[in-house]
Protein backbone atom coordinates (compact mmCIF):
# COMPACT_ATOMS: atom_id res chain seq x y z
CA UNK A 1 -0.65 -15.79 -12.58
CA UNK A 2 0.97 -15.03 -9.10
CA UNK A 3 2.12 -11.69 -8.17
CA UNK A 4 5.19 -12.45 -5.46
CA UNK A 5 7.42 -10.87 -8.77
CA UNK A 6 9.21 -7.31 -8.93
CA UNK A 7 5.90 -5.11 -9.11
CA UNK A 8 4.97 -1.00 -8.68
CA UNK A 9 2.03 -0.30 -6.94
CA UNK A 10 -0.21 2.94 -6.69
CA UNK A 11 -2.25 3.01 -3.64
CA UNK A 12 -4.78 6.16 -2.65
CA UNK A 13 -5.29 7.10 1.11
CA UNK A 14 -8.08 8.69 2.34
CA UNK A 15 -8.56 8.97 6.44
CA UNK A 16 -11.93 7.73 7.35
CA UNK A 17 -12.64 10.27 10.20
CA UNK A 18 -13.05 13.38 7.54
CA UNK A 19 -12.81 11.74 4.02
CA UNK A 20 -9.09 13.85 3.46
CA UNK A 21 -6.72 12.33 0.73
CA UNK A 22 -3.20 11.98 3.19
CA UNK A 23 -1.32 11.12 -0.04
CA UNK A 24 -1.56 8.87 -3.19
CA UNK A 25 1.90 6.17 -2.08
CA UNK A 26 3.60 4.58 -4.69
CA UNK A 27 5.28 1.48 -4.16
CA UNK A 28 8.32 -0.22 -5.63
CA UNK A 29 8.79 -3.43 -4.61
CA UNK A 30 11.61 -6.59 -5.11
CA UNK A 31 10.19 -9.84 -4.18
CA UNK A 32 12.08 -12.54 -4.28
CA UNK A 33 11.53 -15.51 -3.30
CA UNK A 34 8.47 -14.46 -0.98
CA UNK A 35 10.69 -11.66 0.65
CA UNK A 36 9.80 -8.11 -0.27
CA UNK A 37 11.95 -5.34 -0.18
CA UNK A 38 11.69 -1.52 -2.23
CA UNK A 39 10.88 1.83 -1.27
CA UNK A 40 7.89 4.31 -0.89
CA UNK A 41 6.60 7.41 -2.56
CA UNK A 42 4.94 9.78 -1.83
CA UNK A 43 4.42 10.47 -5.85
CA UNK A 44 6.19 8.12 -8.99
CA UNK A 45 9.18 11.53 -9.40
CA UNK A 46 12.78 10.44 -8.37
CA UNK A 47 13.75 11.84 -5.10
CA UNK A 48 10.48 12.06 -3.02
CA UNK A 49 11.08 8.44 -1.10
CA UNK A 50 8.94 7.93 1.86
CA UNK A 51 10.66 4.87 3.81
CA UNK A 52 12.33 1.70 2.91
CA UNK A 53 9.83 -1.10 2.86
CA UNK A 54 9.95 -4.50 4.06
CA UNK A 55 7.92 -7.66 4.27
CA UNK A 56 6.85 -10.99 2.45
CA UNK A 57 4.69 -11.94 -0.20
CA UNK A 58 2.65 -15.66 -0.46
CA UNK A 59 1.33 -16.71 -3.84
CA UNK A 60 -2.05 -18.77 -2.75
CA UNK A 61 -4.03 -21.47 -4.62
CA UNK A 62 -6.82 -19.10 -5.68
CA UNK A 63 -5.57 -18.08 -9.50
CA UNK A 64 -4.60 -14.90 -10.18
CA UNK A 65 -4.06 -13.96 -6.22
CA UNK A 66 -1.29 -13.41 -3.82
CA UNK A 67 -0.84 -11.92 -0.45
CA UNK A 68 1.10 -9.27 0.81
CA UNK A 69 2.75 -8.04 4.39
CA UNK A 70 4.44 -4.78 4.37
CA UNK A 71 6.02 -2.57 6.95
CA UNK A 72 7.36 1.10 6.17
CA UNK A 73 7.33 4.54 8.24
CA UNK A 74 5.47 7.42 7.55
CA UNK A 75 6.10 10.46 9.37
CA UNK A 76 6.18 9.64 12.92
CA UNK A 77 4.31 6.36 12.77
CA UNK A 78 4.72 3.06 11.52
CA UNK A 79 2.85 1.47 9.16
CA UNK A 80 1.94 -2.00 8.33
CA UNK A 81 0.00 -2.43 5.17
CA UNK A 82 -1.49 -6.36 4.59
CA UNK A 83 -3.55 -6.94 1.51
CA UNK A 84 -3.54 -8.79 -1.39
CA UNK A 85 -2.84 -8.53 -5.20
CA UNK A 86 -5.11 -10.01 -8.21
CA UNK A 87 -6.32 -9.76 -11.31
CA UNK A 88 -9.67 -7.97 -11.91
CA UNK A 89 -11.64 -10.08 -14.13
CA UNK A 90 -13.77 -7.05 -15.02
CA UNK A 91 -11.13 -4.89 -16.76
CA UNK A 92 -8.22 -6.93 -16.75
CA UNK A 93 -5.96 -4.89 -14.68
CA UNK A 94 -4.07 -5.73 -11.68
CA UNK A 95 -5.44 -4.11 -8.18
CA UNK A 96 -4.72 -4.35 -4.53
CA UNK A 97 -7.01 -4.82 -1.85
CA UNK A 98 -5.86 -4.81 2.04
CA UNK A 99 -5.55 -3.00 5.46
CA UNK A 100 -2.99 -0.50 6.81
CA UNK A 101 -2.44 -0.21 10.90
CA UNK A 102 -0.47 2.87 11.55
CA UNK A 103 1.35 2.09 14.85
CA UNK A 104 3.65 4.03 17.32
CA UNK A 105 6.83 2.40 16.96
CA UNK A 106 6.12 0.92 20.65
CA UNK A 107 2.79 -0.62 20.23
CA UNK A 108 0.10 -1.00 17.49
CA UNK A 109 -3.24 1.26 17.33
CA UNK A 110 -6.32 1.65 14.94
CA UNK A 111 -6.37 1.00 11.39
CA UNK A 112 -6.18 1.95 7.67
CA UNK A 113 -7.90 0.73 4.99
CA UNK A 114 -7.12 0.47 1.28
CA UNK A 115 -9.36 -1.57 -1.59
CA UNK A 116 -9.07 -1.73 -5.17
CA UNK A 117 -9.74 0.97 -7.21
CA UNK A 118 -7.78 3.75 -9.87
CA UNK A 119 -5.26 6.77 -9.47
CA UNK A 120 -6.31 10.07 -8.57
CA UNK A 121 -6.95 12.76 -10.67
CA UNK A 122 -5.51 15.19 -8.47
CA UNK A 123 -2.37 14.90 -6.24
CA UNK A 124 -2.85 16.82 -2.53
CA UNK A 125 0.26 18.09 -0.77
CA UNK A 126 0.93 14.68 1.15
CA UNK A 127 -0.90 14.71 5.12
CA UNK A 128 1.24 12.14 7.66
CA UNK A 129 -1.51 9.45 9.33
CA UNK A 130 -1.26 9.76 13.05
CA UNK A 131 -1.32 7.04 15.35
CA UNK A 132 -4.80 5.46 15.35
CA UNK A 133 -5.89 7.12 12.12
CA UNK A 134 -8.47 4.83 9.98
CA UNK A 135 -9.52 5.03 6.55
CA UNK A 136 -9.60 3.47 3.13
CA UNK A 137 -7.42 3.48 0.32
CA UNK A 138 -7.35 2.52 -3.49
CA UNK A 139 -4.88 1.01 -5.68
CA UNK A 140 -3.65 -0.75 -8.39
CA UNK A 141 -0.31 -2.04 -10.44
CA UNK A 142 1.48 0.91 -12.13
């Protein structure tokens, strides 16, 4: 089953350098025919969209797997989030593993991570990544 379809995403980011939670992002995405486009949340309620999102997605050989290219902006940076979407065998859901770079619009820098993983019990008031910020992530289909 490849994932390059219409799909919502809820991904968890948490800054490496000190462990803080800069927002749980929730993703809305239109693919077709490999191209994405959507929007980004900074929580699933109407009216709290991030950016406009962009990129492509590539269904691959591997069952149950596709990759993902994204580009939005957050706060003053912008950020490029490349990953990929499967099916855990374990407990059947569908997650998201990949990396985010948070760039200055004139160059790229350091990098964000995000790997599979559940929502958040608790939603933080949203922190903006600054250029160069690392860290990992969670997520998973909504």
């Amino acid at each position: 089953m490849p994932f390059c379809n219409d799909i919502d995403l809820t991904i968890n980011i948490d800054r490496d350098r000190d462990g803080v939670r800069l927002s749980t992002l929730f993703f809305k995405l239109l693919i077709r025919n490999g191209t994405i486009t959507g929007d980004v949340f900074h929580s699933n309620t109407p009216g709290t969209r991030l950016s406009r999102v962009s990129g492509q997605c590539l269904s691959i050989p591997r069952p149950d797997h596709s990759v993902m290219d994204m580009l939005f902006t957050w706060g003053r940076v912008r950020v490029r989030l490349t990953g990929s979407v499967f099916l855990d065998t374990g407990d059947r859901r569908v997650k998201y593993k990949g990396r985010f770079h948070a760039f200055r619009p004139n160059g790229f820098s350091d990098t964000l991570q995000a790997s599979e993983g559940g929502r958040a019990n608790a939603a933080p008031p949203p922190i903006d990544p600054d250029d160069g910020d690392t860290g990992t992530g969670t997520g998973q289909q909504t």
